[in-house]
N, C-alpha and C. Protein backbone atom coordinates (compact mmCIF):
# COMPACT_ATOMS: atom_id res chain seq x y z
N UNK A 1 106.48 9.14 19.98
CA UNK A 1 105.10 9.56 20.13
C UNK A 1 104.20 8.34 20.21
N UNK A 2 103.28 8.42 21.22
CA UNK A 2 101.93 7.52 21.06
C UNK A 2 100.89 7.99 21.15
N UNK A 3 100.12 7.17 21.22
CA UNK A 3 98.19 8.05 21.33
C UNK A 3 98.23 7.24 22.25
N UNK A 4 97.14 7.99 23.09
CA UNK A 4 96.43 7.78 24.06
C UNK A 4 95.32 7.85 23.81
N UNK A 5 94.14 6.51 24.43
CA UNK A 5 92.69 6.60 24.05
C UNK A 5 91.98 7.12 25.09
N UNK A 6 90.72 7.74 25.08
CA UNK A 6 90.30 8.37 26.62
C UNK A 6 88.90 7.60 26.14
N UNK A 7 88.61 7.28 26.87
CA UNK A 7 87.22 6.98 26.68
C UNK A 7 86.14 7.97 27.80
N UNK A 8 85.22 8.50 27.08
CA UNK A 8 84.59 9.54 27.86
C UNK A 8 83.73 8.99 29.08
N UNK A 9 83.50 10.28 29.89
CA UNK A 9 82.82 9.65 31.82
C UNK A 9 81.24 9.51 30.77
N UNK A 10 80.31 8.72 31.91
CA UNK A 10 79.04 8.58 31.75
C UNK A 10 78.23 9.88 31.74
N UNK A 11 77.17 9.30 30.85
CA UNK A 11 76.40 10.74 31.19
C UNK A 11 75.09 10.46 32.31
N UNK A 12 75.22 11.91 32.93
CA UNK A 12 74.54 11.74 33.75
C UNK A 12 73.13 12.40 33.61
N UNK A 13 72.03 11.79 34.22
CA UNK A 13 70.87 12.78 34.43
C UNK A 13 69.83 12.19 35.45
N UNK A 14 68.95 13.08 35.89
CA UNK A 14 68.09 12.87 36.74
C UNK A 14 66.73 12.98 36.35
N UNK A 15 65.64 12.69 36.49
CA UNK A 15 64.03 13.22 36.37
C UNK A 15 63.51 12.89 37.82
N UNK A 16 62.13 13.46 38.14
CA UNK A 16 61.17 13.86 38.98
C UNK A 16 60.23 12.93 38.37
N UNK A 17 59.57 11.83 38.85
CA UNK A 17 58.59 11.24 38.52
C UNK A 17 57.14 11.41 39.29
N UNK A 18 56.38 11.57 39.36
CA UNK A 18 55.67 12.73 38.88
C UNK A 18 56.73 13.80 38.78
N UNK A 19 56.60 14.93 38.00
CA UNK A 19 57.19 16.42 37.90
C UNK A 19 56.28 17.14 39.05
N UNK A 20 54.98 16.68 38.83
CA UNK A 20 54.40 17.73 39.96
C UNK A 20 53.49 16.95 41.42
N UNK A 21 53.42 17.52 42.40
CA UNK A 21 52.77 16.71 43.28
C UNK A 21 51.92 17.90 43.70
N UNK A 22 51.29 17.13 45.01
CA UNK A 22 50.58 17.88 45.47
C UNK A 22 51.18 18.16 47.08
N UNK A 23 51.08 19.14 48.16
CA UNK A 23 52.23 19.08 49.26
C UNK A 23 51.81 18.14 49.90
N UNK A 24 52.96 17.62 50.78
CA UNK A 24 52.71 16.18 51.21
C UNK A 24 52.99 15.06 50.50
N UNK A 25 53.00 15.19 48.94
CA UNK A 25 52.66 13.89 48.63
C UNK A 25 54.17 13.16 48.03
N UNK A 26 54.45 12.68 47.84
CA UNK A 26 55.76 11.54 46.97
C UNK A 26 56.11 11.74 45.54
N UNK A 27 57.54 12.25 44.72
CA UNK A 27 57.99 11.84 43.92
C UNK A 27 58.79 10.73 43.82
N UNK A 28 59.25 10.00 42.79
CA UNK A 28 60.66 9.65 42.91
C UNK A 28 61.84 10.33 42.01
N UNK A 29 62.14 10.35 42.22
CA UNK A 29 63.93 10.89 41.94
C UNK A 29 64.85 9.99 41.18
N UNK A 30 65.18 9.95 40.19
CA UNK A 30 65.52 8.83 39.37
C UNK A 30 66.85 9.48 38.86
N UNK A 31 68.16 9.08 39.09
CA UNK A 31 69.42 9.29 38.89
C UNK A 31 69.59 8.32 37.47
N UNK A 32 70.30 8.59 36.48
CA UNK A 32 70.70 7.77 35.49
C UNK A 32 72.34 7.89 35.25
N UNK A 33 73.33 6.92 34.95
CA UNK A 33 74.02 6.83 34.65
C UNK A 33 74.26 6.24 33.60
N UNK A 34 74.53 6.75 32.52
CA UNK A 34 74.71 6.38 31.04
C UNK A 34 75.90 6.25 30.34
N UNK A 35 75.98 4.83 30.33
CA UNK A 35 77.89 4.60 29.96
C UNK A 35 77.43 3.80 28.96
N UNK A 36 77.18 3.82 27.72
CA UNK A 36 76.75 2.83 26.73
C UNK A 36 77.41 3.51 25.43
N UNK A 37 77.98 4.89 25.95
CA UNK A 37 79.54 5.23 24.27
C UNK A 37 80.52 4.71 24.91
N UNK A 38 80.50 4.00 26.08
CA UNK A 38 82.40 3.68 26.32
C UNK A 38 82.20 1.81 26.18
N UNK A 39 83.86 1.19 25.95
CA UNK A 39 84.33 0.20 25.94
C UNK A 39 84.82 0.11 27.18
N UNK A 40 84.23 0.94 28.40
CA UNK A 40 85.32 0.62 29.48
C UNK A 40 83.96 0.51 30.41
N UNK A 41 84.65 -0.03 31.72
CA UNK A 41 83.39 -0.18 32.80
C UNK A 41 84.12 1.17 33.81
N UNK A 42 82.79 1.88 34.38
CA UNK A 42 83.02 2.86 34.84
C UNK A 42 82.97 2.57 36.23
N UNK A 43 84.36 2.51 37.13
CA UNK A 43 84.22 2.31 38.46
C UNK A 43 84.83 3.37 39.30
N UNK A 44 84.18 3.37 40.73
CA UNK A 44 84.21 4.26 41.65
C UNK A 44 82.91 5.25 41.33
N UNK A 45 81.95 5.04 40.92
CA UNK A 45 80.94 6.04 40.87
C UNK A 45 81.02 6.71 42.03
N UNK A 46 80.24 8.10 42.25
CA UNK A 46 80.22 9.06 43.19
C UNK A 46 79.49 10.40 43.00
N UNK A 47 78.24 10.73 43.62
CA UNK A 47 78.10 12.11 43.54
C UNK A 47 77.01 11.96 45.16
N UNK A 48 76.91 13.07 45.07
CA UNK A 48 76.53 14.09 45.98
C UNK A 48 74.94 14.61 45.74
N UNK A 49 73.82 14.70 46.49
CA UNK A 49 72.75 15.44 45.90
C UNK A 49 72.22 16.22 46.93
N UNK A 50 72.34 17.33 47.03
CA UNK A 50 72.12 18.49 48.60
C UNK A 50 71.08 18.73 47.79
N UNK A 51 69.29 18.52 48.05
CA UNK A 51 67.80 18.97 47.89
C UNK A 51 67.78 20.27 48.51
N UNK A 52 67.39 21.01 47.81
CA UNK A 52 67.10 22.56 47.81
C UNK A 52 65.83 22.59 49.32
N UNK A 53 66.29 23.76 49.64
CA UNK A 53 65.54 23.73 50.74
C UNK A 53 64.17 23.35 50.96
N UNK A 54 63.19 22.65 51.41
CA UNK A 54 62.15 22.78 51.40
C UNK A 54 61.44 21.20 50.67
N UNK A 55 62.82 20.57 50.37
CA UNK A 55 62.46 18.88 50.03
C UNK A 55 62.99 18.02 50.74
N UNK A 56 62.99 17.32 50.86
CA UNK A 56 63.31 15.73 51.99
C UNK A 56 63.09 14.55 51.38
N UNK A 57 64.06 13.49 51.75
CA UNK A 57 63.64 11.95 51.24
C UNK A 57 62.46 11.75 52.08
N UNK A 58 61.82 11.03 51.29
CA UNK A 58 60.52 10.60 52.02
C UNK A 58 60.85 9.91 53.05
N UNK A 59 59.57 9.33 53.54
CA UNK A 59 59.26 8.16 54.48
C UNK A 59 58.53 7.16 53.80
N UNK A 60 58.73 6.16 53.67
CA UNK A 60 59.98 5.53 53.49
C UNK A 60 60.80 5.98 52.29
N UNK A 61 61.88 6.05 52.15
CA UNK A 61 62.92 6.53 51.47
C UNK A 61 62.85 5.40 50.10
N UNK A 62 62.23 4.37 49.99
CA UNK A 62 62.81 3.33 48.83
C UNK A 62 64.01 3.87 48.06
N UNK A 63 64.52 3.66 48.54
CA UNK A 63 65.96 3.66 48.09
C UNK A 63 66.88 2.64 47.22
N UNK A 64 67.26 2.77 45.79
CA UNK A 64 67.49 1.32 45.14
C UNK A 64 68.19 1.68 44.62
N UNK A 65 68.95 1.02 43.93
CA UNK A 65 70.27 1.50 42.96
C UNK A 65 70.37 0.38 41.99
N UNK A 66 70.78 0.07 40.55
CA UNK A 66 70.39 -0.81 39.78
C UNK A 66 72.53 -1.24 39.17
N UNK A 67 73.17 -0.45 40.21
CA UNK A 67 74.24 0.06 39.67
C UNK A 67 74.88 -1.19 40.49
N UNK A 68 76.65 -1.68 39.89
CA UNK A 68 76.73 -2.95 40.65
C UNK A 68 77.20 -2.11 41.75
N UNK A 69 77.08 -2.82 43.01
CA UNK A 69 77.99 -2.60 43.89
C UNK A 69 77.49 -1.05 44.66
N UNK A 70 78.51 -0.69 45.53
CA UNK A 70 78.07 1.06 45.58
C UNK A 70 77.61 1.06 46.96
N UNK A 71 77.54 1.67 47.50
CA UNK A 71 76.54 2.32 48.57
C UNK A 71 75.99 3.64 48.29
N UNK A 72 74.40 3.29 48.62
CA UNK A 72 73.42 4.58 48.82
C UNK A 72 72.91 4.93 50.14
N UNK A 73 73.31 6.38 50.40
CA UNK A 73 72.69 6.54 51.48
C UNK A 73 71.74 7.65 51.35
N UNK A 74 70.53 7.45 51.51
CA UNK A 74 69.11 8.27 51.46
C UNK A 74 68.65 7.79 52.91
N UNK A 75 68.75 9.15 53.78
CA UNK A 75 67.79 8.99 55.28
C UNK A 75 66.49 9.47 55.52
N UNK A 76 65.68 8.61 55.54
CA UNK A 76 64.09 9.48 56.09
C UNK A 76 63.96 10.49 56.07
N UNK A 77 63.86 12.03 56.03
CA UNK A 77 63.98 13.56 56.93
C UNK A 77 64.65 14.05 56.22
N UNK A 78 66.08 13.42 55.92
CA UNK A 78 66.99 14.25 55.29
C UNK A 78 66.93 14.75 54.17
N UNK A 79 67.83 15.90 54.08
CA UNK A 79 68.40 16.74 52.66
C UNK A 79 69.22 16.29 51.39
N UNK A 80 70.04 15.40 51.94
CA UNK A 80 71.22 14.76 51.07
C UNK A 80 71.44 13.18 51.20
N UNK A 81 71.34 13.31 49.80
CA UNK A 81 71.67 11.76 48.75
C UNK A 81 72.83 11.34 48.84
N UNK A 82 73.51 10.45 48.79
CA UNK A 82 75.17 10.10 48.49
C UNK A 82 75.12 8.55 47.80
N UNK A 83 75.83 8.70 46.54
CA UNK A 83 76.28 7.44 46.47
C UNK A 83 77.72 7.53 46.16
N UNK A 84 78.16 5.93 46.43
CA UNK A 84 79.51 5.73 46.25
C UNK A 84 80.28 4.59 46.03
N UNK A 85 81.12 4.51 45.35
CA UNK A 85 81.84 3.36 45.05
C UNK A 85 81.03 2.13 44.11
N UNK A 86 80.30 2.68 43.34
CA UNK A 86 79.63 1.75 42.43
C UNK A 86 79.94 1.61 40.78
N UNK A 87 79.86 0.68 39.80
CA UNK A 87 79.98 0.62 38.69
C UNK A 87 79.16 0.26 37.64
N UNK A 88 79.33 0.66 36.59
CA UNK A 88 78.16 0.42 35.51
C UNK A 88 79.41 -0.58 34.20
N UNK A 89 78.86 -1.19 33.78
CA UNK A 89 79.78 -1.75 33.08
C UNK A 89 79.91 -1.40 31.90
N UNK A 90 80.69 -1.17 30.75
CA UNK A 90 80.86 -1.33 29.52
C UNK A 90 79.47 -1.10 28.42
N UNK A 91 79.02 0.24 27.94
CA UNK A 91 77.95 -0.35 26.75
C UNK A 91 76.78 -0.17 28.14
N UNK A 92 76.61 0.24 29.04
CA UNK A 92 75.35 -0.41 29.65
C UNK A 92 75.09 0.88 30.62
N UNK A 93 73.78 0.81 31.04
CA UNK A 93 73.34 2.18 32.11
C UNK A 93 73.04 1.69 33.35
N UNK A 94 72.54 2.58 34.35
CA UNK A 94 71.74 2.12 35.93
C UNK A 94 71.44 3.05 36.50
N UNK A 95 70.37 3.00 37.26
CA UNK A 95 70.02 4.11 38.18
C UNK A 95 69.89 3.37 39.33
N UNK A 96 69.95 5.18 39.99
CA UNK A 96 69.16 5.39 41.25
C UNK A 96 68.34 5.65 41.98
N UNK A 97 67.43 4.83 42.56
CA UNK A 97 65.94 5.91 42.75
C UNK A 97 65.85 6.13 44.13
N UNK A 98 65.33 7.75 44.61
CA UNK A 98 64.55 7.72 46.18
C UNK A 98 63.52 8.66 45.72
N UNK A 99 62.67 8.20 47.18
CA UNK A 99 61.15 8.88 46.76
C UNK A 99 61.70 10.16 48.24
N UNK A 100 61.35 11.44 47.02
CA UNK A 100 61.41 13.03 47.82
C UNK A 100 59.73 13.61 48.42
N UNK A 101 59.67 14.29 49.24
CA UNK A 101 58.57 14.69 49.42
C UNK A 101 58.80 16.08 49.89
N UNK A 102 57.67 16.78 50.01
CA UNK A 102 57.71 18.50 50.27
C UNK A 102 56.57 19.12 50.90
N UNK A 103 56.13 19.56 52.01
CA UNK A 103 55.28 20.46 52.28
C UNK A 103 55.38 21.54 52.33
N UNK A 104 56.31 22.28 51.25
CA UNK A 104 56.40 23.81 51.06
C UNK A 104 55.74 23.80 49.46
N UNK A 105 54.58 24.64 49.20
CA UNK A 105 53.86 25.21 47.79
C UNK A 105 55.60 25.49 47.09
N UNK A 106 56.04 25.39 45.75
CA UNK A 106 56.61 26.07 45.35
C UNK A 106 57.51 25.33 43.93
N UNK A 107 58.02 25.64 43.39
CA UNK A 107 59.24 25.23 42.28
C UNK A 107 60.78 24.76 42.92
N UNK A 108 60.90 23.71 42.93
CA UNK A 108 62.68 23.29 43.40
C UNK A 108 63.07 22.42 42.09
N UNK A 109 63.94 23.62 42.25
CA UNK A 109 65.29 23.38 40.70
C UNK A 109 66.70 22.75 41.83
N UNK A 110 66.43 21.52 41.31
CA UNK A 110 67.28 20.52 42.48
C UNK A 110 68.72 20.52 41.37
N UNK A 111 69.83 20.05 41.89
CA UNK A 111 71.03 20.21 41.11
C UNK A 111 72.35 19.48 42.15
N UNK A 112 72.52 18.52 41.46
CA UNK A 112 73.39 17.20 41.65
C UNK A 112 74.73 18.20 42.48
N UNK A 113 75.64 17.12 42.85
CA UNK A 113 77.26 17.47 42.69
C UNK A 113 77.79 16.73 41.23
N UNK A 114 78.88 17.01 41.29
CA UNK A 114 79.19 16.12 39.95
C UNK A 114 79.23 14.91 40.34
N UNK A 115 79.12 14.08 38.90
CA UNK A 115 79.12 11.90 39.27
C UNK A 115 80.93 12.25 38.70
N UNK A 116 81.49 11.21 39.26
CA UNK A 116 83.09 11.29 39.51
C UNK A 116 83.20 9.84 39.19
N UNK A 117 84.13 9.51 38.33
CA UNK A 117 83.92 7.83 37.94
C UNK A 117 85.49 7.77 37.53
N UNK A 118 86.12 5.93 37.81
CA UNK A 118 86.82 6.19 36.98
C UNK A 118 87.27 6.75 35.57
N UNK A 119 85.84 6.57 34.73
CA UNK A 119 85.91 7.40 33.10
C UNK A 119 86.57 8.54 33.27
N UNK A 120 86.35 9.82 34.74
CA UNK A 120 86.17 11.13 34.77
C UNK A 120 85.20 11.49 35.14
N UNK A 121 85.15 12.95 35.09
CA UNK A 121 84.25 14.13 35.97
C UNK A 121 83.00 14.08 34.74
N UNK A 122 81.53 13.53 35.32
CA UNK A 122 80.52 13.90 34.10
C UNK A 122 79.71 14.93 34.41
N UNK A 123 80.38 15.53 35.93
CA UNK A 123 79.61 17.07 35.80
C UNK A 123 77.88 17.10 36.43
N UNK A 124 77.73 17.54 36.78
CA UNK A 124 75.87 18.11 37.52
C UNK A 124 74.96 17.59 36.55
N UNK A 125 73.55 17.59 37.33
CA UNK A 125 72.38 17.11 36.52
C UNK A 125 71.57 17.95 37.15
N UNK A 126 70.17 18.68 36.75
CA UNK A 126 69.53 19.35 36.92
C UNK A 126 67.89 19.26 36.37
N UNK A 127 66.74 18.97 37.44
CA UNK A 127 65.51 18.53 37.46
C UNK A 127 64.78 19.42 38.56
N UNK A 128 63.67 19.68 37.85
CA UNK A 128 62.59 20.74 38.62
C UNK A 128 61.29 19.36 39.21
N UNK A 129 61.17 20.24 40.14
CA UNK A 129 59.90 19.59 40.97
C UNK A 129 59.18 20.36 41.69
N UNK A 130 57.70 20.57 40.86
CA UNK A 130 56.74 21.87 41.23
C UNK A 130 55.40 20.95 42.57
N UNK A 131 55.40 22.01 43.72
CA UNK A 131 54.58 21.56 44.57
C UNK A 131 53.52 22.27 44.26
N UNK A 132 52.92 21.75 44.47
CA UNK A 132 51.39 22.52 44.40
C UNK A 132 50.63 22.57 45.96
N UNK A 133 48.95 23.53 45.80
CA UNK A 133 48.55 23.63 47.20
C UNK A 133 47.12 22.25 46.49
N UNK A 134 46.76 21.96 47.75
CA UNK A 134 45.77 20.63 47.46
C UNK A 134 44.87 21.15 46.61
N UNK A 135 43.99 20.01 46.55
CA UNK A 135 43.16 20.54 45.19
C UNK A 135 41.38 21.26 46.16
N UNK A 136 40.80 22.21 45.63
CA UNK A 136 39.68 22.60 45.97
C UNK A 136 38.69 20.77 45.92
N UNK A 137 38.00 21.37 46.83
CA UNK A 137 36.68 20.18 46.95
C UNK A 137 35.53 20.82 46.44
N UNK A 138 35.05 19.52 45.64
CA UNK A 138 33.35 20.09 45.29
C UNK A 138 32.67 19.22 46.11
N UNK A 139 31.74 19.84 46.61
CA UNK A 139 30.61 19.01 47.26
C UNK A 139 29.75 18.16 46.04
N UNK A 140 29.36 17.10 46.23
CA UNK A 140 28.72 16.25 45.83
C UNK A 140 27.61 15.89 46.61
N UNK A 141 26.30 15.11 46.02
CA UNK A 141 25.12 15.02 46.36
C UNK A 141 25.07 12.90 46.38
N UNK A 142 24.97 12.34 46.95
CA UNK A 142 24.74 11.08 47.12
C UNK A 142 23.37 10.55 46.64
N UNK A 143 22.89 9.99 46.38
CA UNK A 143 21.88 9.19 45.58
C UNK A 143 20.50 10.09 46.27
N UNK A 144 20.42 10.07 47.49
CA UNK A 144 19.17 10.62 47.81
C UNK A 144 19.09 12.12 47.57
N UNK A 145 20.34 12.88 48.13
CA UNK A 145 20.03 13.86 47.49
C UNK A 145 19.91 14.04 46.18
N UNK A 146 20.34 13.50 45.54
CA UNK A 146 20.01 13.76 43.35
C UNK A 146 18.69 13.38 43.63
N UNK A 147 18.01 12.35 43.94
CA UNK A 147 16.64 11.89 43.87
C UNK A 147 15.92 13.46 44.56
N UNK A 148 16.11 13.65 45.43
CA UNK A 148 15.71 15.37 46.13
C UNK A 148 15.72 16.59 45.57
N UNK A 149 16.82 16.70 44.66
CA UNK A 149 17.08 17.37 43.42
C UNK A 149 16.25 17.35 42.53
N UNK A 150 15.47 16.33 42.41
CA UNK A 150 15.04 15.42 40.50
C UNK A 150 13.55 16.15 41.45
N UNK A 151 13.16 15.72 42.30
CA UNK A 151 11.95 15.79 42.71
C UNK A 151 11.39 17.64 42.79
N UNK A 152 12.50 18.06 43.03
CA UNK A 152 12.03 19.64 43.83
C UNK A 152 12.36 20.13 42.35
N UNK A 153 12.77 20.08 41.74
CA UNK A 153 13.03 20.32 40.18
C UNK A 153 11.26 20.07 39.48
N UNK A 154 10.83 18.96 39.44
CA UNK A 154 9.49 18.45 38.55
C UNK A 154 8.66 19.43 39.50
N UNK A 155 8.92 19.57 40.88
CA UNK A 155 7.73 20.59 41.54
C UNK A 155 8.20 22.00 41.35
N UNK A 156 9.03 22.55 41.31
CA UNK A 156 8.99 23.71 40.99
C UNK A 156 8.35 24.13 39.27
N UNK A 157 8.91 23.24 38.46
CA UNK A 157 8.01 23.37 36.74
C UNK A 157 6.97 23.04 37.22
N UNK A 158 6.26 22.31 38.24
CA UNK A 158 4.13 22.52 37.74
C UNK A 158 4.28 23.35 38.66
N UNK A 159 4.55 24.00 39.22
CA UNK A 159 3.86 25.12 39.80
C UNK A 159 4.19 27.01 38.98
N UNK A 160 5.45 26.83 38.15
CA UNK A 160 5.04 27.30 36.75
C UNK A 160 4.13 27.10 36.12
N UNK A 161 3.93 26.05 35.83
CA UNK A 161 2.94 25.27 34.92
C UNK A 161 1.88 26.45 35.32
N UNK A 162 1.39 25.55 36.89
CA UNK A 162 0.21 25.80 37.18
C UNK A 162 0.04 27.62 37.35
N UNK A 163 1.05 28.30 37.58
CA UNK A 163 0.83 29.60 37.50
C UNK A 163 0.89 30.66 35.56
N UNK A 164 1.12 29.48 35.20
CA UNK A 164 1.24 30.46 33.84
C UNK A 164 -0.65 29.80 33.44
N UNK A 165 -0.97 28.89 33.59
CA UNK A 165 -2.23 28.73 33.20
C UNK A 165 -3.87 28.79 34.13
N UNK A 166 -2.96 29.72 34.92
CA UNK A 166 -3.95 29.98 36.03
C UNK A 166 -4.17 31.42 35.98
């Protein structure tokens, strides 16, 4: 008989930076890989990210990865993320970032493939990103009109004035 040691896969997760936008406008998308309970370096990273209908990598995509090695592919337009073949070392984390954008109003509950590493399978990550519709406009008054305001204001009170004492 012997033991065998396993040292567990990274953990994975994602956030929405902003969580909410407005349509049209830019999140980023921030992948984490968290290997800082293992003694081992985690190589061959790999997952998959198919964006729920109605999101897209931006334009420009900034696309970065903090992870050694790897390829990321994030295209302008597109639906799907991929990275691959990258490692995090021993005790230590890294991400991935692309900026998503959306001109559909609505809630997208986005949801990874699994990250696949030498450690093992660490399984899906799951992050919401609420669009919103633009914001209402208030009209505003520029210096002359407030001065136009201030003025038709003092004339309307004397002519109270002048009618309550007349």
């Amino acid at each position: 008989l012997y033991a065998r040691w396993m040292e567990p896969p990274p953990i994975f997760s994602k956030n929405f930076s902003p969580e909410t936008i407005l349509s049209g406008g830019t999140s980023t998308l921030t992948f984490t890989i968290d290997n800082t309970a293992s003694a081992l370096a985690a190589t061959g990273l790999g997952f998959t990210d198919n964006l729920q209908a109605g999101l897209a990598v931006a334009t420009p995509p900034n696309a970065s990865a903090t992870c050694a090695g790897g390829s990321l592919t994030a295209t302008a337009g597109s639906s799907t993320i991929t990275y691959s073949g990258g490692s995090v070392p021993a005790g230590a984390s890294c991400t991935i970032q692309v900026d998503v954008t959306s001109n559909a109003v609505g809630v997208y509950q986005n949801i990874t493939g699994d990250l696949t590493s030498s450690s093992g399978n660490s399984g899906t990550t799951t992050a919401s990103l609420t669009v919103g519709d633009e914001p209402a406009t208030i009209p505003t008054l520029n210096e002359f009109g407030m001065l136009m305001l201030f003025l038709l204001t003092i004339a309307i009170g004397f002519v109270f004035i002048y009618r309550r004492h007349a």
